[in-house]
C-alpha atoms as a PDB file:
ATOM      1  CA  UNK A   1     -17.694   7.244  20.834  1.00  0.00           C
ATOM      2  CA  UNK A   2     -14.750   8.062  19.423  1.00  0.00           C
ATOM      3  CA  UNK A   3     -11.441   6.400  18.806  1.00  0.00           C
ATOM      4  CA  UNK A   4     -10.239   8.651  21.423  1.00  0.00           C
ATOM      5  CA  UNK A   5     -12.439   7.777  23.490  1.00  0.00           C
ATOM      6  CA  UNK A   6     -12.426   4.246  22.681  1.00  0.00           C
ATOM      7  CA  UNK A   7      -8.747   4.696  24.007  1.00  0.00           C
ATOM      8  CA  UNK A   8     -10.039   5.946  27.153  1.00  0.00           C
ATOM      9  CA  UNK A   9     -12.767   3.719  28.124  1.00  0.00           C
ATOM     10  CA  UNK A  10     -11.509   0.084  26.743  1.00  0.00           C
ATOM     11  CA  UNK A  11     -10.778  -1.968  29.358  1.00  0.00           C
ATOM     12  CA  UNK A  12      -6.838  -3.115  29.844  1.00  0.00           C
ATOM     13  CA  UNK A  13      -6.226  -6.272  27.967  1.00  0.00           C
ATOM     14  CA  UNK A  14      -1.901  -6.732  28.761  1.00  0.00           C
ATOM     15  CA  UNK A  15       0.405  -8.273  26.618  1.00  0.00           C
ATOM     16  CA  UNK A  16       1.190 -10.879  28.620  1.00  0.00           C
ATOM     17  CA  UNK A  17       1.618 -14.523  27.121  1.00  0.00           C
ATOM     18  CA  UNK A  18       3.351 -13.005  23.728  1.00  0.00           C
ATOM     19  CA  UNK A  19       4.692 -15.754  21.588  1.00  0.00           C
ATOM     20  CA  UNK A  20       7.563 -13.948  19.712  1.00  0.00           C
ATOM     21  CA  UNK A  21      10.375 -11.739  20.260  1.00  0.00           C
ATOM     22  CA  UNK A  22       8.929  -8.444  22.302  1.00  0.00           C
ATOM     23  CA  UNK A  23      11.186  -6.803  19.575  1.00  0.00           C
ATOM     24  CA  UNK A  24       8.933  -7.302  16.902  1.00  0.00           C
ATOM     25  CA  UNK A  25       5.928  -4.965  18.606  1.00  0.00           C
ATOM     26  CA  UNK A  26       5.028  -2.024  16.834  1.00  0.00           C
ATOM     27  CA  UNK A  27       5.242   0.352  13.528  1.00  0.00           C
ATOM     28  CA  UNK A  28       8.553  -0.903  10.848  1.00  0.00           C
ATOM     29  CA  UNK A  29       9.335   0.520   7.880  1.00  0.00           C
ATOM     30  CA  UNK A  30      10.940  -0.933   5.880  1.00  0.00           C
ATOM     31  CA  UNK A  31      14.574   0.920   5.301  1.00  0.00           C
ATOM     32  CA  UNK A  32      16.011  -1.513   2.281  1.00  0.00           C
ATOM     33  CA  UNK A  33      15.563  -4.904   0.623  1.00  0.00           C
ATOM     34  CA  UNK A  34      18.886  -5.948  -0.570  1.00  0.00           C
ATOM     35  CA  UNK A  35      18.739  -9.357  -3.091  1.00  0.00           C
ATOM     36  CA  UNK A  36      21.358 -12.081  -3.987  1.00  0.00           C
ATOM     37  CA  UNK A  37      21.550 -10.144  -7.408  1.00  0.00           C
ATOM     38  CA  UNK A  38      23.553  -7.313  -5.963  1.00  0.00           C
ATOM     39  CA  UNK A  39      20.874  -5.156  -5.908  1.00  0.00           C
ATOM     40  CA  UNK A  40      19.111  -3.250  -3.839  1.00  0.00           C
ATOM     41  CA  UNK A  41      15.626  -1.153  -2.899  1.00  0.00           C
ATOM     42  CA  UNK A  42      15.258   1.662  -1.086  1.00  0.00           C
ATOM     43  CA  UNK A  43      12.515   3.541  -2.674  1.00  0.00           C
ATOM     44  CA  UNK A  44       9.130   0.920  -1.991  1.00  0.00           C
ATOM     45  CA  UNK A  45       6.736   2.044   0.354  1.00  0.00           C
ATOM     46  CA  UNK A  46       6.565  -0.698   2.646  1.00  0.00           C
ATOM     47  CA  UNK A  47       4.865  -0.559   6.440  1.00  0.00           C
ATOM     48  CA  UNK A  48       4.203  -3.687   8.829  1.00  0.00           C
ATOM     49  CA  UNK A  49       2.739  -2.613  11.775  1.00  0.00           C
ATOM     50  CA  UNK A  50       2.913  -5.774  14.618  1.00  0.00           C
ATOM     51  CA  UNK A  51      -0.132  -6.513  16.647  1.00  0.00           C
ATOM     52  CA  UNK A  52       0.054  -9.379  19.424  1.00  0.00           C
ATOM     53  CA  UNK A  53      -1.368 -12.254  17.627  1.00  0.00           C
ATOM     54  CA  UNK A  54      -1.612 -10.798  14.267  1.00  0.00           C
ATOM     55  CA  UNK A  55       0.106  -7.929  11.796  1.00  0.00           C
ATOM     56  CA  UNK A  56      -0.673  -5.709   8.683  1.00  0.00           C
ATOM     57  CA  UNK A  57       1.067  -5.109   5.711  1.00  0.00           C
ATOM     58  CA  UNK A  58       0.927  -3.030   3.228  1.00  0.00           C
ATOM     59  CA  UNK A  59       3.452  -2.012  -0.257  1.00  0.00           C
ATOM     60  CA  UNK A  60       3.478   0.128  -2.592  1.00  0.00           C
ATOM     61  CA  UNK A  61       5.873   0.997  -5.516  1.00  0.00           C
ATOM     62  CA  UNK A  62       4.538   4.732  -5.444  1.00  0.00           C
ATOM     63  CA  UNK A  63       3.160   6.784  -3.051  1.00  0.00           C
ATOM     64  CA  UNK A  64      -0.466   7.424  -5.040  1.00  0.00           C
ATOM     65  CA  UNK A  65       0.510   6.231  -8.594  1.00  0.00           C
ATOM     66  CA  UNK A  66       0.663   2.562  -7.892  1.00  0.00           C
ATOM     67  CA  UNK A  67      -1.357   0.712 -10.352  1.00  0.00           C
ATOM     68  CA  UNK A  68      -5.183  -0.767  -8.785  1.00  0.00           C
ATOM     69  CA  UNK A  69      -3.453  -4.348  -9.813  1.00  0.00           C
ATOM     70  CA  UNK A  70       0.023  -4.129  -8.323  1.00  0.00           C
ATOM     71  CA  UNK A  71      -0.801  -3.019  -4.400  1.00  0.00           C
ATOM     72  CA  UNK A  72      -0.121  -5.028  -2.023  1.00  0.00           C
ATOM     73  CA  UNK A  73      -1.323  -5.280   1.278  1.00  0.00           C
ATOM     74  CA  UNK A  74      -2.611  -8.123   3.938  1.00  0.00           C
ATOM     75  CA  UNK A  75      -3.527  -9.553   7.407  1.00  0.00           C
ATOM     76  CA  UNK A  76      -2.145 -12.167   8.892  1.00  0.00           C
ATOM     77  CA  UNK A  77      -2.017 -14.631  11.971  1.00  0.00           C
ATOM     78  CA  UNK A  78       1.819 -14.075  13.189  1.00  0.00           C
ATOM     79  CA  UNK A  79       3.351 -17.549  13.911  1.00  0.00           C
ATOM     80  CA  UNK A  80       6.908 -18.256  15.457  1.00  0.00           C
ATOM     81  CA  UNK A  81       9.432 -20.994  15.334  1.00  0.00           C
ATOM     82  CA  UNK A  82      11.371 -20.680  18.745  1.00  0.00           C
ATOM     83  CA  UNK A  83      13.317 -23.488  17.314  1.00  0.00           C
ATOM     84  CA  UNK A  84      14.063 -22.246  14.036  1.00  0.00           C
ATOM     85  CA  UNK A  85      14.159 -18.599  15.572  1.00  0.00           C
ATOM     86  CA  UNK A  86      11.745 -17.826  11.945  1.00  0.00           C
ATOM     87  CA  UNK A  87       8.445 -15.779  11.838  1.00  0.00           C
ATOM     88  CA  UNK A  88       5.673 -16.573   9.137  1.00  0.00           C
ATOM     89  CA  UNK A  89       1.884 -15.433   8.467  1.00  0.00           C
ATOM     90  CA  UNK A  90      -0.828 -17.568   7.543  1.00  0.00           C
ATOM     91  CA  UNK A  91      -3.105 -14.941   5.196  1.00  0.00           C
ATOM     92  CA  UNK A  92      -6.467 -16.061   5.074  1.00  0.00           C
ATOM     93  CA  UNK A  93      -7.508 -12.680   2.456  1.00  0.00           C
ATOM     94  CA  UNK A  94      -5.367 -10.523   1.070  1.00  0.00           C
ATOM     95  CA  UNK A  95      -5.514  -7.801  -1.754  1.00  0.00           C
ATOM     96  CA  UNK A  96      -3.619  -9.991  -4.507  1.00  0.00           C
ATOM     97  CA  UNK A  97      -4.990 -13.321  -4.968  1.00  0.00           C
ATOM     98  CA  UNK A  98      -1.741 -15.475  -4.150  1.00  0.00           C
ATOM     99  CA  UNK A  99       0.750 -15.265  -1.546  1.00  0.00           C
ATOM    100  CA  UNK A 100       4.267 -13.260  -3.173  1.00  0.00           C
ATOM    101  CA  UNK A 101       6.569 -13.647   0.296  1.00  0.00           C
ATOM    102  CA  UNK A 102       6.195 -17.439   1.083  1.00  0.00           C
ATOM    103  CA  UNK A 103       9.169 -17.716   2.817  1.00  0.00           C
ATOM    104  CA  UNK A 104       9.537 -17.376   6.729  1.00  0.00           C
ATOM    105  CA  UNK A 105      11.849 -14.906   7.683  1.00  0.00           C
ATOM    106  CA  UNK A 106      15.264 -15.830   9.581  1.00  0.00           C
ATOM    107  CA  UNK A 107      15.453 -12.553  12.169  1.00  0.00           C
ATOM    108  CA  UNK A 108      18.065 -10.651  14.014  1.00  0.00           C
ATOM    109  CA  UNK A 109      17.479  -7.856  15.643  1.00  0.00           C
ATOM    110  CA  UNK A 110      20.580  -4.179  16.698  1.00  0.00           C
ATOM    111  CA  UNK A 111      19.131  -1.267  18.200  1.00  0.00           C
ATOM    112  CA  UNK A 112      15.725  -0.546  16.518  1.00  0.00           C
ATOM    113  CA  UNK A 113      16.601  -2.467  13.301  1.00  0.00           C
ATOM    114  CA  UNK A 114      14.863  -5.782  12.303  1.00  0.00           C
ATOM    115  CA  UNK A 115      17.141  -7.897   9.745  1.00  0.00           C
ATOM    116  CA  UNK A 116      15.122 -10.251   7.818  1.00  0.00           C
ATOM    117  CA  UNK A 117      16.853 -12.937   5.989  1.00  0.00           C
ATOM    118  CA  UNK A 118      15.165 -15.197   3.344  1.00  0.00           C
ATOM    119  CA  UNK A 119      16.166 -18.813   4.436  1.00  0.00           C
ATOM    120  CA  UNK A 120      16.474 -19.245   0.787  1.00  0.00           C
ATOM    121  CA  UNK A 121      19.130 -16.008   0.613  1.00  0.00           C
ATOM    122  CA  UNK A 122      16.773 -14.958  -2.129  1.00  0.00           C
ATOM    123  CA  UNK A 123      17.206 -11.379  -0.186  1.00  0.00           C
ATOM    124  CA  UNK A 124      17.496  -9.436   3.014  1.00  0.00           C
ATOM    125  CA  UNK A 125      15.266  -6.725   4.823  1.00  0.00           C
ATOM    126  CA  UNK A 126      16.491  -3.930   6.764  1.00  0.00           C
ATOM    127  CA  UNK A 127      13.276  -2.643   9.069  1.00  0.00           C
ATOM    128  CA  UNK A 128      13.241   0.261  11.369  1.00  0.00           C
ATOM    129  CA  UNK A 129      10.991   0.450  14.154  1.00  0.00           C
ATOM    130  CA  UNK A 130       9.223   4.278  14.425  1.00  0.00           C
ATOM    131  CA  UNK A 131       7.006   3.344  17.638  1.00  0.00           C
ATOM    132  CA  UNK A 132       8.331   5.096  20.800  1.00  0.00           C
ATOM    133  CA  UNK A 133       5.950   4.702  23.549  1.00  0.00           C
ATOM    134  CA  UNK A 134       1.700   5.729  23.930  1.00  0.00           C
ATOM    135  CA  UNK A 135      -0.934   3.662  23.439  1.00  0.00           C
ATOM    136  CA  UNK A 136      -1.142  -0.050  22.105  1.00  0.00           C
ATOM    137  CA  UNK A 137      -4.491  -1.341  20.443  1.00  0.00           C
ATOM    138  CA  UNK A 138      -4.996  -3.940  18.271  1.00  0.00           C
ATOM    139  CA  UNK A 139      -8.362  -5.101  17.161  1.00  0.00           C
ATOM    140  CA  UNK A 140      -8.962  -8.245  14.685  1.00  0.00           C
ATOM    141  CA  UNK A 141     -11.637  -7.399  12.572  1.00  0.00           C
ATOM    142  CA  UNK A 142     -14.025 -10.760  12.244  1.00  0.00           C
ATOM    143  CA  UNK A 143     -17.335  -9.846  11.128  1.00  0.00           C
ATOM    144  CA  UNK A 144     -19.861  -7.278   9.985  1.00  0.00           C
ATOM    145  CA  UNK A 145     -23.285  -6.576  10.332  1.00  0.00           C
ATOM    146  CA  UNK A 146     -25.239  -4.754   6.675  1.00  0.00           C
ATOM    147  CA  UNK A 147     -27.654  -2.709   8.644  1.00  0.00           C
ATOM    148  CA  UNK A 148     -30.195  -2.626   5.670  1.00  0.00           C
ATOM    149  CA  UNK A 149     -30.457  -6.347   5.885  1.00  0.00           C
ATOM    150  CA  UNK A 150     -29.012  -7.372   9.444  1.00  0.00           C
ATOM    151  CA  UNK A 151     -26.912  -9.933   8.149  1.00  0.00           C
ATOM    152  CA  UNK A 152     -23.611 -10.655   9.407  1.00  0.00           C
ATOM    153  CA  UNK A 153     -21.015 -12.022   7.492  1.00  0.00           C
ATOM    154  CA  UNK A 154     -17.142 -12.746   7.492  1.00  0.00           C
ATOM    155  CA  UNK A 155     -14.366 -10.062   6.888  1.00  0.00           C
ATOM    156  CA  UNK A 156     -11.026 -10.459   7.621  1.00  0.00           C
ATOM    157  CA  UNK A 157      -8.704  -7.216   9.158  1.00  0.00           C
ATOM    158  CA  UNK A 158      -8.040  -5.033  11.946  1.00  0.00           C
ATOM    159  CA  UNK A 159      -7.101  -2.115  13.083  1.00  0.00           C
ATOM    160  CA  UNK A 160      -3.653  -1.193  15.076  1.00  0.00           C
ATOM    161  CA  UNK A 161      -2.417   2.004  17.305  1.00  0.00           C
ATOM    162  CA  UNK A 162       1.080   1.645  17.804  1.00  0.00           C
ATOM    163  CA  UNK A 163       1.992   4.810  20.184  1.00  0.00           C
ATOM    164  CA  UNK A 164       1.942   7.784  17.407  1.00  0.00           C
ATOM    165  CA  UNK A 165       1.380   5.415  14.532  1.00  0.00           C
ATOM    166  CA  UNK A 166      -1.848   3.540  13.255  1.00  0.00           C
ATOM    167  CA  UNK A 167      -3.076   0.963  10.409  1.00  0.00           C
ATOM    168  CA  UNK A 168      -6.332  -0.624   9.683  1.00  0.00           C
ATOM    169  CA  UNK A 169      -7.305  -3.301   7.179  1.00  0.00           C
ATOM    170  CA  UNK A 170     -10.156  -4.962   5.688  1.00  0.00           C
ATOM    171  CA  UNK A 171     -10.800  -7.565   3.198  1.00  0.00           C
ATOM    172  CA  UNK A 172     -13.071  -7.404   0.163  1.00  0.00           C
ATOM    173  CA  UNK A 173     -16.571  -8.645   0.197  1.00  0.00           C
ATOM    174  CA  UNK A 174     -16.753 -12.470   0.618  1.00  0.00           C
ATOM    175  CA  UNK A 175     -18.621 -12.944  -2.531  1.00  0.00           C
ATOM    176  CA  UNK A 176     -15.761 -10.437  -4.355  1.00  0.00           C
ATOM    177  CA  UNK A 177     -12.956 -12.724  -2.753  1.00  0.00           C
ATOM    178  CA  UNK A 178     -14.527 -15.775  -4.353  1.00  0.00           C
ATOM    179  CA  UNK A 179     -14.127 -14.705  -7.223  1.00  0.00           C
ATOM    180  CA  UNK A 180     -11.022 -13.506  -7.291  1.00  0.00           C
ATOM    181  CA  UNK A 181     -10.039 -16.949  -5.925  1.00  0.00           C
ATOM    182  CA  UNK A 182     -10.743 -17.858 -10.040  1.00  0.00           C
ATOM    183  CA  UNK A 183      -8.148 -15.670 -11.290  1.00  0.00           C
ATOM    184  CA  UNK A 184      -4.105 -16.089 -11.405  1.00  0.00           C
ATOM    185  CA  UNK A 185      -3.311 -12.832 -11.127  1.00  0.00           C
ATOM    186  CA  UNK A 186      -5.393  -9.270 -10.513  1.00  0.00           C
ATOM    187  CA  UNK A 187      -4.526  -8.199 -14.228  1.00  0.00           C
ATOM    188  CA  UNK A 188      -6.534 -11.379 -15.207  1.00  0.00           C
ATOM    189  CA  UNK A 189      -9.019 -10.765 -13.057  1.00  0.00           C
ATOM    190  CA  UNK A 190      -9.492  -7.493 -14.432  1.00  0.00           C
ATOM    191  CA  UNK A 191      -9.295  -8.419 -18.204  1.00  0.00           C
ATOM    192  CA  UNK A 192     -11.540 -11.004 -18.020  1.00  0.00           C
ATOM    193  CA  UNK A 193     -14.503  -9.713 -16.251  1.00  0.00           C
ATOM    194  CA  UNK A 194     -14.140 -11.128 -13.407  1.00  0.00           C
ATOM    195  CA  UNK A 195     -13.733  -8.370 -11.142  1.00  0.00           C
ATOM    196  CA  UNK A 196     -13.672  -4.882 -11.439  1.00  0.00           C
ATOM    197  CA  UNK A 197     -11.066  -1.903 -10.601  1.00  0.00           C
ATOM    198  CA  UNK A 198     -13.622  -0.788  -7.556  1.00  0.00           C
ATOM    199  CA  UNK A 199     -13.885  -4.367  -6.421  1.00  0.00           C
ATOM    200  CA  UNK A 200     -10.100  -4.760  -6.496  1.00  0.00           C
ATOM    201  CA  UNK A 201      -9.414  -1.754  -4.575  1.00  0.00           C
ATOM    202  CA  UNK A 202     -11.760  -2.083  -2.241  1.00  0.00           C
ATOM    203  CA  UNK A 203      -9.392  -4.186  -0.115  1.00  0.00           C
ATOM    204  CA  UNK A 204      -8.362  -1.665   1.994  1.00  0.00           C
ATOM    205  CA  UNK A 205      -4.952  -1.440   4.208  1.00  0.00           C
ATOM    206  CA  UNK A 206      -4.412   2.193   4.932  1.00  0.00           C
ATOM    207  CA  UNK A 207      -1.510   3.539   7.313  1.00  0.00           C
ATOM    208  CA  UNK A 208      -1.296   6.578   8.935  1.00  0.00           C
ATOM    209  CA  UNK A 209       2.683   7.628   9.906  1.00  0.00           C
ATOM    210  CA  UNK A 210       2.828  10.577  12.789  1.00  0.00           C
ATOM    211  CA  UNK A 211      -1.031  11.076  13.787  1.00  0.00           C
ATOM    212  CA  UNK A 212      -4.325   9.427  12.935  1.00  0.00           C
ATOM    213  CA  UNK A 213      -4.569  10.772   9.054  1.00  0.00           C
ATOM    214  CA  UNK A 214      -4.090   7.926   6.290  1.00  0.00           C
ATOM    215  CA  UNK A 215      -0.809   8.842   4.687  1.00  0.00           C
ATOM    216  CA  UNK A 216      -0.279   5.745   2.468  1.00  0.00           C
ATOM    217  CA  UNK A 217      -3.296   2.870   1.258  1.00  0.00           C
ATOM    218  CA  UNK A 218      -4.665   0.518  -1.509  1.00  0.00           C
ATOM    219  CA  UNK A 219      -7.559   2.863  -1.953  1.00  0.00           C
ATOM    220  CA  UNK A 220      -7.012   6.148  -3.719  1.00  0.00           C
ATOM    221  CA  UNK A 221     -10.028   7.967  -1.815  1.00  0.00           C
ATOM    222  CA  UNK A 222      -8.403   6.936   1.610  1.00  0.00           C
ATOM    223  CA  UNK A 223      -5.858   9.585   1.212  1.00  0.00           C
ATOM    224  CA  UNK A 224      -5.616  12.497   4.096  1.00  0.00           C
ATOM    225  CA  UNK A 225      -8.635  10.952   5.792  1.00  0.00           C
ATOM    226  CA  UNK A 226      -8.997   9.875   9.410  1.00  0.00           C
ATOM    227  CA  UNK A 227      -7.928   6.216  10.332  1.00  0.00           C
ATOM    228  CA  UNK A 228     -10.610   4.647  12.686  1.00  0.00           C
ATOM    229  CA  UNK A 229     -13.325   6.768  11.371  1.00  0.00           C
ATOM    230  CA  UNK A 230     -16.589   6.208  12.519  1.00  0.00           C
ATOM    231  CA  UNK A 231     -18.802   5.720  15.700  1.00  0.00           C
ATOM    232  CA  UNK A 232     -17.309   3.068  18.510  1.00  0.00           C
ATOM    233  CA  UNK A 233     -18.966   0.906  21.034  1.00  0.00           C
ATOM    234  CA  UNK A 234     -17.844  -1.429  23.412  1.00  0.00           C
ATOM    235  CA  UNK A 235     -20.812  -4.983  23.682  1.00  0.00           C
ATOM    236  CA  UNK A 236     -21.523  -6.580  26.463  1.00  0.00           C
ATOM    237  CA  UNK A 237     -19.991  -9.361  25.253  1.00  0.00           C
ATOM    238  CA  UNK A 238     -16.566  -7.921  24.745  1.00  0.00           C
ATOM    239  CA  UNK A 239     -16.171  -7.152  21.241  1.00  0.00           C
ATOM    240  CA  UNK A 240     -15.818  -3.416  19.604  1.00  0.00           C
ATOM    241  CA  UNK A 241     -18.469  -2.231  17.347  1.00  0.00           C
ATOM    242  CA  UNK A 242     -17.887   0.537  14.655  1.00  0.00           C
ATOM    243  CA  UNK A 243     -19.465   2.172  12.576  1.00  0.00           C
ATOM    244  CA  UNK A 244     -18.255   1.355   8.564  1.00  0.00           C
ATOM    245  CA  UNK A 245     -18.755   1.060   4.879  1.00  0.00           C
ATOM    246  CA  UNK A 246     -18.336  -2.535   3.023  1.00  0.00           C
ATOM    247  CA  UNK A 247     -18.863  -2.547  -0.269  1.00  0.00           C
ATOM    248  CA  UNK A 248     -20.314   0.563  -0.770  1.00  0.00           C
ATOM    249  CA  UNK A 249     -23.269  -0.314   1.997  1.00  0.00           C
ATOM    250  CA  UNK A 250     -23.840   1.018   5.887  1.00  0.00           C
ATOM    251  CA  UNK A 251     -22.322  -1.931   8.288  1.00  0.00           C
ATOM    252  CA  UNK A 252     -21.333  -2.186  12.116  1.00  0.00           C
ATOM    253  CA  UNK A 253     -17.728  -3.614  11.857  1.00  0.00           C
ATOM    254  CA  UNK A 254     -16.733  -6.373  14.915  1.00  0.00           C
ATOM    255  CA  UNK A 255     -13.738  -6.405  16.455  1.00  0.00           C
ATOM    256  CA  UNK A 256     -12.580  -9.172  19.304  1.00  0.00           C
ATOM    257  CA  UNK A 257      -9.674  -7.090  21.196  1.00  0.00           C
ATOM    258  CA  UNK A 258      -6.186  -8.534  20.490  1.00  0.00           C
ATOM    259  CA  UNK A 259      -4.120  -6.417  23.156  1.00  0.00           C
ATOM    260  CA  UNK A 260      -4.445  -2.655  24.484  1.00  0.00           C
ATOM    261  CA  UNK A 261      -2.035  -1.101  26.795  1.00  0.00           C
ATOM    262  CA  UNK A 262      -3.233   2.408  27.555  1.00  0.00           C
ATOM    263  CA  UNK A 263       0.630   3.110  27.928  1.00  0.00           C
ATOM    264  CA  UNK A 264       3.571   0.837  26.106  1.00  0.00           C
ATOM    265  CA  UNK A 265       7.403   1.516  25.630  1.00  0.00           C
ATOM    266  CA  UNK A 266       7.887  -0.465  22.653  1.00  0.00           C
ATOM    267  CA  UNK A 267      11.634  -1.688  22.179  1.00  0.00           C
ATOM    268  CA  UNK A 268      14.240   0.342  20.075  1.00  0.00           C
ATOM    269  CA  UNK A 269      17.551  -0.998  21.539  1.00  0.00           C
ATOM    270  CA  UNK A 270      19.102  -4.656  22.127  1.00  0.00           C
ATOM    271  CA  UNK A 271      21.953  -5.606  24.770  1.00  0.00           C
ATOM    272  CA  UNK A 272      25.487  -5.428  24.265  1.00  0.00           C
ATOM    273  CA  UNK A 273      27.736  -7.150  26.332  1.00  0.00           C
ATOM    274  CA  UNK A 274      29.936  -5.101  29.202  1.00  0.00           C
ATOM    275  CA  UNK A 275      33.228  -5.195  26.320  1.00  0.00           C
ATOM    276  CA  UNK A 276      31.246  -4.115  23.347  1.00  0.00           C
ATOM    277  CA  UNK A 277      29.741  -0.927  25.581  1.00  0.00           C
ATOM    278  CA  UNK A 278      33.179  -0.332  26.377  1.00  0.00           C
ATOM    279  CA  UNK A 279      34.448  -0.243  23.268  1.00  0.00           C
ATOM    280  CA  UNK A 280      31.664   2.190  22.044  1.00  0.00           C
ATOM    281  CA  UNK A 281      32.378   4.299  24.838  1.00  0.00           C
ATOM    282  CA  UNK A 282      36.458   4.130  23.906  1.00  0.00           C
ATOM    283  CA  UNK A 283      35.714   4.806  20.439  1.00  0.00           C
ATOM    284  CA  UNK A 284      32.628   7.592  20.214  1.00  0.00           C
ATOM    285  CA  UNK A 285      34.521  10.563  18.803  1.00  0.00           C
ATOM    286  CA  UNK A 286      34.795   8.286  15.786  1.00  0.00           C
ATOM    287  CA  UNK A 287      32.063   6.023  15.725  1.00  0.00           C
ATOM    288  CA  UNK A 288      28.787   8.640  17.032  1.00  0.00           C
ATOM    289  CA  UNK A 289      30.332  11.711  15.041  1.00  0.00           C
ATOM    290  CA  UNK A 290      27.890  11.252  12.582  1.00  0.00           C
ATOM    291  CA  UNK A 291      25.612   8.389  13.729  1.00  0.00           C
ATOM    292  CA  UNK A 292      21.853   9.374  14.018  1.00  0.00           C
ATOM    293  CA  UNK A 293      18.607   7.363  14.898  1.00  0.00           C
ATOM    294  CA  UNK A 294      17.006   6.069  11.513  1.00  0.00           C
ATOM    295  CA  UNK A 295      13.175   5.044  11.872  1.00  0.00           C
END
């Protein structure tokens, strides 16, 4: 079947039991990344789409022209702090070989905008959620099956829906990973040997902004192709089978099912009290004369 008709036929698994801010659900673009230098960036292309246990993440300093060794993309495990009110990831694989956002992030949230603060006040992110309302899938990618050989073996990834908005990830081979694991940095990796520019890229996080065609990616032939490409099945024993590529070879990808509502309104405004809706009201002809909704 089809994605679309994986969308049709999947059975209802709610969101119930969420362990962060219902805020955080959905597609974010980052707007800006202001630093304690003074300075900030508006131009990175940088997308984190938010699944219910897990999230995807992908950067890029140019839309196409980003060089193989500076991408940057991942999957991660989404863990929250109530106490600390802070977010972090634990990234098993991603497509650069160390972790370059250790901190946690310190949130607030106005309107559709997430404000991420370094707890170091290294810098601060400005994220604007895009997701209105449809349909809400996320699948963690855990495994895949070569069908020359029938063996399975480990990937990391998934793939997300968020309304009109969609991202899918997945990791590198697990013997390409090792190696990697011997290099500091991709530009070593590269120089010496150890990996090549096909191997790099072939970490894939590709996201697909306004409809189901990859508009940004880590892989240059992913461009203006279909996310979620590929034949669907539903097992008996709950997980979603697709068809895919790893590593240049035919494979059945295996997905457990993190959360799908058929229909979701995901969250673009916070509360104000009674006196600050007031004072909005008082003050419109000034304040909404040229105010617009950003995503």
């Amino acid at each position: 079947m089809t994605l679309a008709d994986l969308l049709d036929r999947l059975p209802r698994k709610e969101i119930e039991g969420l362990a962060f801010p219902r805020n955080l659900l959905g597609t974010f673009r980052r707007k800006s990344i202001s630093f304690c230098t003074g300075v900030t960036d508006e131009t990175t292309i940088v997308y984190w789409l938010q699944s219910k246990s897990f999230s995807l993440d992908l950067r890029l300093s140019e839309v196409a022209g980003t060089p193989v060794t500076e991408r940057q993309g991942w999957v991660g495990d989404t863990l929250w702090d109530d106490r600390t009110r802070q977010l972090s990831w634990e990234i098993a694989k991603s497509y650069q070989p160390r972790n370059q956002w250790p901190e946690p992030a310190k949130l607030s949230f106005i309107g559709n905008c997430v404000l991420e603060f370094a707890p170091s006040g290294a810098y601060v992110e400005d994220w604007r959620q895009k997701s209105c309302a449809g349909p809400f899938l996320g699948l963690r990618l855990v495994s895949a099956i070569s069908e020359a050989t029938g063996q399975e073996f480990q990937l990391d990834g998934g793939l997300v829906i968020a309304g009109e908005h969609a991202a899918f990830a997945q990791s590198r081979l697990p013997r390409v990973d090792a190696a990697l694991q011997r290099a500091a940095s991709l530009e070593e990796a590269l120089s010496d040997g150890i990996a090549t520019e096909a191997e790099i890229e072939s970490y894939e996080v590709s996201v697909a902004i306004g409809g189901r065609t990859i508009t940004y990616s880590t892989r240059s032939d992913r461009y203006g192709k279909a996310i979620g490409a590929g034949d669907f099945s539903i097992r008996s024993d709950g997980l979603v089978a697709q068809e895919g590529i790893v590593g240049g070879d035919p494979c059945v990808l295996l997905y457990e099912v993190d959360v799908f509502e058929p229909e979701f309104a995901f969250d673009t405004q916070t509360p104000s009290t009674v006196e600050g809706a007031d004072w909005m009201e008082q003050e419109k002809r000034h304040l909404a004369r040229h105010a617009v909704l950003v995503s």
